[in-house]
C-alpha atoms as a PDB file:
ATOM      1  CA  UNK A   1     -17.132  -4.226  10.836  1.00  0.00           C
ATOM      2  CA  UNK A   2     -16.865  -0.262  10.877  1.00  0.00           C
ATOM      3  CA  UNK A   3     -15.199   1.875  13.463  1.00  0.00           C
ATOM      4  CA  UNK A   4     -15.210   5.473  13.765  1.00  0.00           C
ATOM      5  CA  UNK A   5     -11.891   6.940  14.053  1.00  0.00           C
ATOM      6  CA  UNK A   6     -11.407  10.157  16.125  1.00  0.00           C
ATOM      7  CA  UNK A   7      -9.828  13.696  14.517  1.00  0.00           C
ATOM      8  CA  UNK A   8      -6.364  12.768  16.042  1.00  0.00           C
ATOM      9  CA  UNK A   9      -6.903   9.095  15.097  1.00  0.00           C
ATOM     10  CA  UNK A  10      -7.993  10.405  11.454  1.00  0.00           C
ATOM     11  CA  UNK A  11      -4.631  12.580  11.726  1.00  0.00           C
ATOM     12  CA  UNK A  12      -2.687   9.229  12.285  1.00  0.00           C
ATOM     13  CA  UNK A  13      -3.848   7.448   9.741  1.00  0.00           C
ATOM     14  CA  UNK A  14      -3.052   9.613   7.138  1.00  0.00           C
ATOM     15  CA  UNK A  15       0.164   9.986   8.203  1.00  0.00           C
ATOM     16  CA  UNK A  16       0.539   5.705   7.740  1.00  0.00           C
ATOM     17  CA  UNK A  17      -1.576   6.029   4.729  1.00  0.00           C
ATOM     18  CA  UNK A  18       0.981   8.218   3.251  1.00  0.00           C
ATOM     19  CA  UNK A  19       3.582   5.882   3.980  1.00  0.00           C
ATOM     20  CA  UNK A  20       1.936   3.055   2.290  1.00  0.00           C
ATOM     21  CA  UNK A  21       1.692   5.274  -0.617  1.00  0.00           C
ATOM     22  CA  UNK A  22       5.320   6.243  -0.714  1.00  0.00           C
ATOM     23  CA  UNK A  23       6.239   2.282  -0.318  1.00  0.00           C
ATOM     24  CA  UNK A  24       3.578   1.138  -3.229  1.00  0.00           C
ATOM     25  CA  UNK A  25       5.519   4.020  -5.487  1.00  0.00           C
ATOM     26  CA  UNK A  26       8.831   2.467  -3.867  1.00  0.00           C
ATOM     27  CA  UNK A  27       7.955  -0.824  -4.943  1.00  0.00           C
ATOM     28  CA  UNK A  28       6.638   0.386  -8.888  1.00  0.00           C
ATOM     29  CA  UNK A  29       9.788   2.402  -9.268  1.00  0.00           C
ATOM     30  CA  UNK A  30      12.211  -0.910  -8.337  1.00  0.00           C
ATOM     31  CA  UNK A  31       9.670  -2.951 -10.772  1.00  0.00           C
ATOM     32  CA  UNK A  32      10.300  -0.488 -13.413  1.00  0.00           C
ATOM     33  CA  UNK A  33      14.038  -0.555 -12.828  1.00  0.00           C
ATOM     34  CA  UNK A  34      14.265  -4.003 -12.908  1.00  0.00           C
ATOM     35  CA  UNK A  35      12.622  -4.116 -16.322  1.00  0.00           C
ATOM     36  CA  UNK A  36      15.560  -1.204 -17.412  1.00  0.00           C
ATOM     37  CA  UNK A  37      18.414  -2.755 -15.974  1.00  0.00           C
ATOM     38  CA  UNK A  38      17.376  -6.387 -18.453  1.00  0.00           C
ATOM     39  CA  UNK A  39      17.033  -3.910 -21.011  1.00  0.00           C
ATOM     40  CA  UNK A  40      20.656  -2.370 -20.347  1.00  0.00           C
ATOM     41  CA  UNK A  41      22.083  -5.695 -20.122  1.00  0.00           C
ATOM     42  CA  UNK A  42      20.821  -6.310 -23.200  1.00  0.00           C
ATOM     43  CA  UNK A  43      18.051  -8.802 -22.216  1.00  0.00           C
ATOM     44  CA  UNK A  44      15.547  -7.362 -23.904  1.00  0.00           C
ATOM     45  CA  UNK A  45      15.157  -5.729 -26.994  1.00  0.00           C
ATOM     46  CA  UNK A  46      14.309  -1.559 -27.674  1.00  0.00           C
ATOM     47  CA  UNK A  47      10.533  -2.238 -28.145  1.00  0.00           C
ATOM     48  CA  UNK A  48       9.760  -5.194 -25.548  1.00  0.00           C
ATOM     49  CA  UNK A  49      11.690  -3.451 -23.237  1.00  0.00           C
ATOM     50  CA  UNK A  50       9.384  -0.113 -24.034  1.00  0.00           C
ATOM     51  CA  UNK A  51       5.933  -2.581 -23.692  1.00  0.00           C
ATOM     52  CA  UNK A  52       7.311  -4.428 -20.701  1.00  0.00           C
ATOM     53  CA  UNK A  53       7.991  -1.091 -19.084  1.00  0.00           C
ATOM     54  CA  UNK A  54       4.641   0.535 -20.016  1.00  0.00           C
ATOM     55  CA  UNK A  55       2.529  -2.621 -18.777  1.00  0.00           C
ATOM     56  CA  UNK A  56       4.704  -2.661 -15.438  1.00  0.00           C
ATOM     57  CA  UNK A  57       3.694   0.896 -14.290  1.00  0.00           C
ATOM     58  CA  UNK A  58       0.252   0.944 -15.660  1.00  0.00           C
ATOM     59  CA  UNK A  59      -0.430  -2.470 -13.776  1.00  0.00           C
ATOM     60  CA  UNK A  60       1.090  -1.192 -10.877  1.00  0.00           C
ATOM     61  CA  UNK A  61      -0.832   1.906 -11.075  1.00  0.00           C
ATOM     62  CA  UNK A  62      -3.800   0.384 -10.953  1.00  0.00           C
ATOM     63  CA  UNK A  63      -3.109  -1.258  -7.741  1.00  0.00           C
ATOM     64  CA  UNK A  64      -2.264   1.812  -6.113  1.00  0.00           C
ATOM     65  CA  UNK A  65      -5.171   3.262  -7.846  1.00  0.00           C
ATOM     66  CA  UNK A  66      -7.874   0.983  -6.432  1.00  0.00           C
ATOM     67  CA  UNK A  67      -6.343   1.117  -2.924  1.00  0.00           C
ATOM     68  CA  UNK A  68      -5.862   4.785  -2.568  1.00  0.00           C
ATOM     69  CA  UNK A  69      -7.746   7.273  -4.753  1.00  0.00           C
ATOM     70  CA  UNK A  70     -11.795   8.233  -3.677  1.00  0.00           C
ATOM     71  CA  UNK A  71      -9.916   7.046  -0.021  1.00  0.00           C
ATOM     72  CA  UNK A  72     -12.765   8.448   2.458  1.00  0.00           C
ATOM     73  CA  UNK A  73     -12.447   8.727   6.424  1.00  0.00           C
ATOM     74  CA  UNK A  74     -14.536   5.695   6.790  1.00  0.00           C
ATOM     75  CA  UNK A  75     -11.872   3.571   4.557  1.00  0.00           C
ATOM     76  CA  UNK A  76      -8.690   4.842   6.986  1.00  0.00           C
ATOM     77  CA  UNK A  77      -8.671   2.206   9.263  1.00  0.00           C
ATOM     78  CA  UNK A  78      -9.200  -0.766   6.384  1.00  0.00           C
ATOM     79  CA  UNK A  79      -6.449   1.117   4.738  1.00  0.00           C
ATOM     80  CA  UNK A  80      -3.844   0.903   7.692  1.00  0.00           C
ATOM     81  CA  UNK A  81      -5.146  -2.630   8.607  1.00  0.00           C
ATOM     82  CA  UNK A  82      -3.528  -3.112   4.628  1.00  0.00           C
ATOM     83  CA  UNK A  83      -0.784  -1.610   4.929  1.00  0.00           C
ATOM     84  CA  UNK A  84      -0.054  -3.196   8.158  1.00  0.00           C
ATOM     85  CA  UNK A  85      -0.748  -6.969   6.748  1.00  0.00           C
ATOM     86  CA  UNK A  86       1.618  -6.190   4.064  1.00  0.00           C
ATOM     87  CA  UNK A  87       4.197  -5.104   6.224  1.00  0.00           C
ATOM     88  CA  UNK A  88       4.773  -1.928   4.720  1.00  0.00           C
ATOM     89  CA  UNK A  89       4.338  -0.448   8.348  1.00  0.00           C
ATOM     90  CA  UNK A  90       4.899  -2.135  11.560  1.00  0.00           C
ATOM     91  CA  UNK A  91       3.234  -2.430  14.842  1.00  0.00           C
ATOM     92  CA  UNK A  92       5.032   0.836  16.582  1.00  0.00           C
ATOM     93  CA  UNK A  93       3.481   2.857  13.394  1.00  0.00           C
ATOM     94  CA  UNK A  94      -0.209   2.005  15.060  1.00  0.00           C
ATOM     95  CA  UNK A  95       0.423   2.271  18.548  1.00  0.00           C
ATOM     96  CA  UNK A  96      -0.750   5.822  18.736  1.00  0.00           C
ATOM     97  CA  UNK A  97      -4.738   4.743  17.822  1.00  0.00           C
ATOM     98  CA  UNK A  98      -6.630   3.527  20.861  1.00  0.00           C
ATOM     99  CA  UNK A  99      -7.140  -0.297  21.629  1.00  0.00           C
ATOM    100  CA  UNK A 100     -10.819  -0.482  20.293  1.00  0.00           C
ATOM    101  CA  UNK A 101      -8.800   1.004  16.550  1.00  0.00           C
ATOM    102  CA  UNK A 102      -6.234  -1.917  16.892  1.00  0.00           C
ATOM    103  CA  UNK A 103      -8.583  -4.384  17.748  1.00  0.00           C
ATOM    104  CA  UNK A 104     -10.349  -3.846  14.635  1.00  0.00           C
ATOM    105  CA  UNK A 105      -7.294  -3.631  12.821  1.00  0.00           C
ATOM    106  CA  UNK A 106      -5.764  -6.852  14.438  1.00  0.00           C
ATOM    107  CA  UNK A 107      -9.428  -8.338  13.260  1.00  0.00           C
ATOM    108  CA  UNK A 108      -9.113  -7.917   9.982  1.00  0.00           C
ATOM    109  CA  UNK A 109      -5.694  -9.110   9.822  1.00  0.00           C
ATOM    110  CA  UNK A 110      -6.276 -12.514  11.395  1.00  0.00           C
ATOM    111  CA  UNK A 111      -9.593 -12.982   8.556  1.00  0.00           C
ATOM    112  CA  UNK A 112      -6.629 -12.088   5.881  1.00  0.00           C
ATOM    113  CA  UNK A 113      -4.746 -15.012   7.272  1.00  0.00           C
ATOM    114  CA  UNK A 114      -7.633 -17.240   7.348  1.00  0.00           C
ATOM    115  CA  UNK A 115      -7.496 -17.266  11.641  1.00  0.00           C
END
């Protein structure tokens, strides 16, 4: 399935994209804190804390790698239709593409829920 966005649909989608990004950094950054606050409490020692820390980001990092960098105009759409399934954005963030953009996104949602 492919669909060509428009310029102002292009425009849209990178505005949602950017949110996704900001919420994947959102969710690394609690990850990470999480893995500080055991190690201020005393959970953890100096260097586990310092390995658990290191392996957190990088792993998360590489999600947010493989989702966002190389991102072309042909990926926008499969990009939102992610961000949308993991509710990171909501429907009123996509109401702005036209119905043939939603459909495909709505498509690819209901294949990621086995529909």
């Amino acid at each position: 399935m492919y669909y060509n966005l428009t310029k102002k649909e292009k425009k849209i989608a990178a505005q949602i994209i950017e949110k996704g990004v900001q919420a994947d950094f959102k969710a690394g950054l609690e990850k990470a804190k999480k893995v500080i606050t055991d190690w201020e409490n005393e959970k953890t020692d100096n260097r586990a804390a310092y390995h658990k820390l290191y392996k957190t980001i990088t792993n998360h990092d590489k999600k947010i790698s493989k989702r966002y960098d190389g991102l072309g105009g042909s990926d926008y759409l499969m990009t939102v239709a992610v961000i949308l399934f993991e509710e990171q954005i909501t429907e009123e963030d996509i109401k702005d593409f036209s119905d043939e953009a939603k459909q495909f996104i709505y498509r690819w949602i209901s294949v990621w829920k086995g529909e």
